[in-house]
N, C-alpha and C. Protein backbone atom coordinates (compact mmCIF):
# COMPACT_ATOMS: atom_id res chain seq x y z
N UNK A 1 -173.60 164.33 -42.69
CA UNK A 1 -174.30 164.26 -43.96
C UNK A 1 -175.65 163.59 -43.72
N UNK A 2 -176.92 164.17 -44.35
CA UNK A 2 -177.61 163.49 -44.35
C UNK A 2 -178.17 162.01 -45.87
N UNK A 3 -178.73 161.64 -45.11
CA UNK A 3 -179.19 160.50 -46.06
C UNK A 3 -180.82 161.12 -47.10
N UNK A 4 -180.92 160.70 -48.09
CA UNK A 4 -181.49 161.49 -48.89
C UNK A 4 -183.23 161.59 -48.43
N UNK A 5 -183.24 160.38 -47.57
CA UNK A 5 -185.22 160.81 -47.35
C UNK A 5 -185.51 161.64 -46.14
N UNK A 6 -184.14 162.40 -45.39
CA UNK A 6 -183.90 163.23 -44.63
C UNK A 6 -184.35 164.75 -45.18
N UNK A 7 -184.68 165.56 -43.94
CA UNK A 7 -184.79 167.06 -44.59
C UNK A 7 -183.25 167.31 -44.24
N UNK A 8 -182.77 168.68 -45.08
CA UNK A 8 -181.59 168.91 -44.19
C UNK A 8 -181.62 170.27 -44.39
N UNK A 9 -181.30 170.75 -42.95
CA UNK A 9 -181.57 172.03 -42.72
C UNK A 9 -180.76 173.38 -44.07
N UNK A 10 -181.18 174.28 -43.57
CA UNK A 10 -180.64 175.58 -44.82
C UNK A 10 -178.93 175.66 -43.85
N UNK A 11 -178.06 175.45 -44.85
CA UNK A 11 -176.57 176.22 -43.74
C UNK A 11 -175.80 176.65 -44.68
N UNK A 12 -176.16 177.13 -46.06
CA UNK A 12 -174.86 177.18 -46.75
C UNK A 12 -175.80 178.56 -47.92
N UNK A 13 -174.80 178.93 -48.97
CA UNK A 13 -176.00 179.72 -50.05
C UNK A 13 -176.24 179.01 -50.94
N UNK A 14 -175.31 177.80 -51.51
CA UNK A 14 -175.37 177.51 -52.64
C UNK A 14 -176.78 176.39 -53.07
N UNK A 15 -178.13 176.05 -51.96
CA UNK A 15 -178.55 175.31 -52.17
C UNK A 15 -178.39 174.27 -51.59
N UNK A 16 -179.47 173.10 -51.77
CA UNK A 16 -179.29 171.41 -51.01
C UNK A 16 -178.41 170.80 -52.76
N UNK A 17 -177.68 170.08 -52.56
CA UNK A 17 -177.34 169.38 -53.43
C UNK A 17 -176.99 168.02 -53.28
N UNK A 18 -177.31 167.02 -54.02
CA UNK A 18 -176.93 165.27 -53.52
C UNK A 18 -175.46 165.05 -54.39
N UNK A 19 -174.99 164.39 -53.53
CA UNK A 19 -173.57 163.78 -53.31
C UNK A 19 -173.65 162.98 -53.11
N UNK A 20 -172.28 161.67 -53.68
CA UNK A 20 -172.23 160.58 -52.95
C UNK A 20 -171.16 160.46 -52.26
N UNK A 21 -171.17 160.49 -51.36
CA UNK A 21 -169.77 160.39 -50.23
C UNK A 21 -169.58 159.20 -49.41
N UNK A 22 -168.43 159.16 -49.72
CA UNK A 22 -167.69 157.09 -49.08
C UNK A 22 -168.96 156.17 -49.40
N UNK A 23 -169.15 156.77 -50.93
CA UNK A 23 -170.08 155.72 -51.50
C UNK A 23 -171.96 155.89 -51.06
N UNK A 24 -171.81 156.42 -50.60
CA UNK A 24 -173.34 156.77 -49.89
C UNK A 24 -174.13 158.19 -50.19
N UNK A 25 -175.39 158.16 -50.80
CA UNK A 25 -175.71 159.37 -51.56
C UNK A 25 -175.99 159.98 -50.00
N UNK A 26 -176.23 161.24 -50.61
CA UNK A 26 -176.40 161.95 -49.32
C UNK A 26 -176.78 163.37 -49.99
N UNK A 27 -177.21 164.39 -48.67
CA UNK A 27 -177.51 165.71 -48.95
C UNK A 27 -176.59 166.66 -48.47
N UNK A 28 -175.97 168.09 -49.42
CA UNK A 28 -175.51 168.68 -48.52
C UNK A 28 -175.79 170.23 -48.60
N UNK A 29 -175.75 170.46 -47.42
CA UNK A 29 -176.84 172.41 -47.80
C UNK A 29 -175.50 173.66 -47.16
N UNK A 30 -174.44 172.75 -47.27
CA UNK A 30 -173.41 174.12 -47.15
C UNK A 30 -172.96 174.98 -48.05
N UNK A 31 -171.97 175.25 -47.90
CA UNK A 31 -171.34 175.82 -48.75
C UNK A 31 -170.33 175.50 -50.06
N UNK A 32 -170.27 175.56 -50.93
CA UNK A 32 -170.21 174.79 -52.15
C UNK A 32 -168.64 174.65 -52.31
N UNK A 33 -167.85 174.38 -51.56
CA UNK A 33 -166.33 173.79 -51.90
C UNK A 33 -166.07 172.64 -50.70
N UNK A 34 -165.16 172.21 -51.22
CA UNK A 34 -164.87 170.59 -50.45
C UNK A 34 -164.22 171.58 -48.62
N UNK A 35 -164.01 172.16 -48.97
CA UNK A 35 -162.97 172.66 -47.55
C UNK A 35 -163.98 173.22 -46.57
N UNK A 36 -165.64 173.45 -46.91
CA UNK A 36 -166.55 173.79 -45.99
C UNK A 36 -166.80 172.11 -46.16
N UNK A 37 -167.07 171.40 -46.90
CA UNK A 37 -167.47 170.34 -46.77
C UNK A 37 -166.97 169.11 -45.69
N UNK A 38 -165.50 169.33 -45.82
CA UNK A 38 -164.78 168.45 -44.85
C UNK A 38 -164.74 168.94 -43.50
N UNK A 39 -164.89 170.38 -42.91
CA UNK A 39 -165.14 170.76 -41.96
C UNK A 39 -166.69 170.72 -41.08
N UNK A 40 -167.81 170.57 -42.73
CA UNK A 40 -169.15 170.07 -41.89
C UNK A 40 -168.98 168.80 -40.88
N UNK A 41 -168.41 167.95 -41.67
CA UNK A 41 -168.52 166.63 -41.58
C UNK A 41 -166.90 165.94 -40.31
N UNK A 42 -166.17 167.45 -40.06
CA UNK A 42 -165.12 166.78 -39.20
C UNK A 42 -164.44 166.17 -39.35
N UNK A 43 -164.18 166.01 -40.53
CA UNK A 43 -162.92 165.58 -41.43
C UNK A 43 -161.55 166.29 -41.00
N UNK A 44 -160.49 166.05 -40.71
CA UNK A 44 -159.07 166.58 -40.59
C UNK A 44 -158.31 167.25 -42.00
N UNK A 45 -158.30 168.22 -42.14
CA UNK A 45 -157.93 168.19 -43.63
C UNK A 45 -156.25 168.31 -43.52
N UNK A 46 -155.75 168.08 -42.46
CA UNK A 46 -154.32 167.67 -42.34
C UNK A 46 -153.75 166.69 -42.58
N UNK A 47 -155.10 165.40 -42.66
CA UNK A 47 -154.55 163.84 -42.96
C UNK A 47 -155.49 163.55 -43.46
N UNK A 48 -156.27 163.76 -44.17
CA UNK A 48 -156.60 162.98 -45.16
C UNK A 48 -156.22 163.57 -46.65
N UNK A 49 -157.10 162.51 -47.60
CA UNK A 49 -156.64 163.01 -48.99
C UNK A 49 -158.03 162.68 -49.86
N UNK A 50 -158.60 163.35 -50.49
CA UNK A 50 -159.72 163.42 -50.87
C UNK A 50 -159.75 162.81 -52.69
N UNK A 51 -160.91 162.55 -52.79
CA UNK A 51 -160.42 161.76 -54.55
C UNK A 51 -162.14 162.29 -54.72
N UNK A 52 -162.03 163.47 -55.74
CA UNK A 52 -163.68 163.40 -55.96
C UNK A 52 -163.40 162.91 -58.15
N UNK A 53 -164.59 162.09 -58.11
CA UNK A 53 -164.92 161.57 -59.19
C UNK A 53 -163.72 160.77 -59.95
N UNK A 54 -163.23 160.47 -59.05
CA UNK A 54 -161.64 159.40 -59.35
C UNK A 54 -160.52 160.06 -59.24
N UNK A 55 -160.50 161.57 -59.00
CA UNK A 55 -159.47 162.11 -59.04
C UNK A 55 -158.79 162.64 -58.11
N UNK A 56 -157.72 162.05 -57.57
CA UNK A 56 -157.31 162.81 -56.07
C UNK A 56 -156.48 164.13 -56.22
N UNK A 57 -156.99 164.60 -54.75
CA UNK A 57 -156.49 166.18 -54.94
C UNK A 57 -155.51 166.46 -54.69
N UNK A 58 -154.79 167.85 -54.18
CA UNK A 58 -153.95 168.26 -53.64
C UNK A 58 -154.44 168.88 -52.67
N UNK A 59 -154.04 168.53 -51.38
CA UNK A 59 -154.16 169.45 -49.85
C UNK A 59 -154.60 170.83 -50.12
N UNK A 60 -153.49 171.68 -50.52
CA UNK A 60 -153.71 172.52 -50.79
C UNK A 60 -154.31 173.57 -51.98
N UNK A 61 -155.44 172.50 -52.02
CA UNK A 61 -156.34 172.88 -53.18
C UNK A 61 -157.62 172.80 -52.13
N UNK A 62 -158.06 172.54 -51.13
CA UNK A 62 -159.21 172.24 -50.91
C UNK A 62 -160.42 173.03 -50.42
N UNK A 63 -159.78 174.47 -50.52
CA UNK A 63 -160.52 175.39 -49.96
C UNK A 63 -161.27 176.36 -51.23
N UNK A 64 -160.21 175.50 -52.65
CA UNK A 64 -160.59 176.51 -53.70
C UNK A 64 -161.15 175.49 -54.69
N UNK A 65 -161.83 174.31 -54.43
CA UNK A 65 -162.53 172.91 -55.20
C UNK A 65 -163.70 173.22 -54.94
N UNK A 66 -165.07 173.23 -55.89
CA UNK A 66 -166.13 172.94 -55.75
C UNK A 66 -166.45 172.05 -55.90
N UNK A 67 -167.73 171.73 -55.08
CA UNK A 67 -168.01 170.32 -54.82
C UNK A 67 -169.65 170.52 -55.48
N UNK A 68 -169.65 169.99 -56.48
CA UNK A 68 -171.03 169.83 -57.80
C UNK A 68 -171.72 168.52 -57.47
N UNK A 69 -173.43 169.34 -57.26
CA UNK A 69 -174.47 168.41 -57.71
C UNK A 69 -173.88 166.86 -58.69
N UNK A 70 -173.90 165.46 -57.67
CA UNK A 70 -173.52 164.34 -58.28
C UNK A 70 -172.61 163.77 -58.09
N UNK A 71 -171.67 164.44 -57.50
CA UNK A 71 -169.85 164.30 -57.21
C UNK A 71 -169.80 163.62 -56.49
N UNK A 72 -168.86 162.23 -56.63
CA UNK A 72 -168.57 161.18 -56.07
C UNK A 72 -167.52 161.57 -54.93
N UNK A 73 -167.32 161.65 -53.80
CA UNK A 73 -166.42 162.09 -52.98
C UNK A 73 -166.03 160.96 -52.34
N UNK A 74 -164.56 160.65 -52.01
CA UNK A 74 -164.23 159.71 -51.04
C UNK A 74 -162.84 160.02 -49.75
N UNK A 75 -163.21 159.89 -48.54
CA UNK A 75 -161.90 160.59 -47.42
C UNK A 75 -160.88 159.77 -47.64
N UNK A 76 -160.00 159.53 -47.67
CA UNK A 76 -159.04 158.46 -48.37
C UNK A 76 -157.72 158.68 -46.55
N UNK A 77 -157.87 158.02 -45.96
CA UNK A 77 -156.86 157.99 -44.58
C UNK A 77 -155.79 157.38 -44.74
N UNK A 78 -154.11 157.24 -44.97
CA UNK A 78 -153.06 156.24 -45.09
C UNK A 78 -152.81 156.19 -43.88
N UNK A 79 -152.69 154.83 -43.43
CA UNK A 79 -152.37 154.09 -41.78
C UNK A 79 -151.08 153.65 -42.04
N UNK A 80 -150.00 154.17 -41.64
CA UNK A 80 -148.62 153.32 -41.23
C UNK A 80 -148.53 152.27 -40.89
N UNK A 81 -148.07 150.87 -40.93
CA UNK A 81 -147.57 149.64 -40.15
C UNK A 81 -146.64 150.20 -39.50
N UNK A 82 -146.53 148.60 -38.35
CA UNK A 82 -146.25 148.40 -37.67
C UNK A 82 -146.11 147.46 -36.16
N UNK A 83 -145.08 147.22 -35.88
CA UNK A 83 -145.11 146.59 -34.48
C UNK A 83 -145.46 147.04 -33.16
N UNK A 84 -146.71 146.92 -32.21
CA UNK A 84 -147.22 147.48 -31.35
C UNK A 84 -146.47 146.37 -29.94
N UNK A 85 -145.46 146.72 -29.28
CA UNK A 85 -145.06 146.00 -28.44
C UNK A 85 -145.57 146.77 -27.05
N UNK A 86 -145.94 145.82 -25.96
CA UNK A 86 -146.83 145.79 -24.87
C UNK A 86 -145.93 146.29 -24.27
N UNK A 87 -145.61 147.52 -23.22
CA UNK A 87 -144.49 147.51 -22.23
C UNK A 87 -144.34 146.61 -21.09
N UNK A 88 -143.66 146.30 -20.42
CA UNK A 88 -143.38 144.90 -19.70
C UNK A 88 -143.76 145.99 -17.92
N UNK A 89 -145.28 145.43 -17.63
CA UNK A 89 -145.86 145.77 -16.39
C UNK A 89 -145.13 145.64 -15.06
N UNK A 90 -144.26 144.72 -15.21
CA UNK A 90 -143.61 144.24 -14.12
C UNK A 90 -142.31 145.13 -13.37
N UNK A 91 -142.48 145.14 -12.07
CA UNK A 91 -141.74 145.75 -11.25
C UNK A 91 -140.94 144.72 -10.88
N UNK A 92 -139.53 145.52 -11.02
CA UNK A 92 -138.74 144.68 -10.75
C UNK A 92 -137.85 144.99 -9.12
């Protein structure tokens, strides 16, 4: 994504449009649904979970969501806990 006093190149039809994504305005000149969007940007759309304008999605919605001039977007990642135990180096 670029930052807004950036040019950003032509890659999409729908136009440059500003977004704010993980809080940060930005430009984007793709193609106008979240599922070109998360693939500009290398997003996994297998693990994450997306919330545009407070509202989180469904996975399998993301190829058919447009993503509108203004739209607050955020990648939302859930990390498991857990105990990370060291294996024991020693030869016995």
């Amino acid at each position: 994504m670029l930052e807004l006093n950036e040019s950003a190149p032509s890659r999409g039809s729908g136009g440059v449009i500003e977004l704010v994504v993980q809080g940060r305005p930005c430009l984007y000149d793709g193609d106008p649904d979240l599922g070109s969007l998360l693939e500009y940007r290398g997003e996994n759309s297998l693990y994450v979970n997306v919330r545009i304008n407070d509202e989180v999605l469904d996975q399998r919605d993301f190829e058919n969501v447009p993503v509108r001039e203004g739209d607050r977007i955020d990648f939302l990642y859930f990390m498991g806990g857990g105990l990370f135990v060291q294996p024991d180096r020693r030869r016995n």
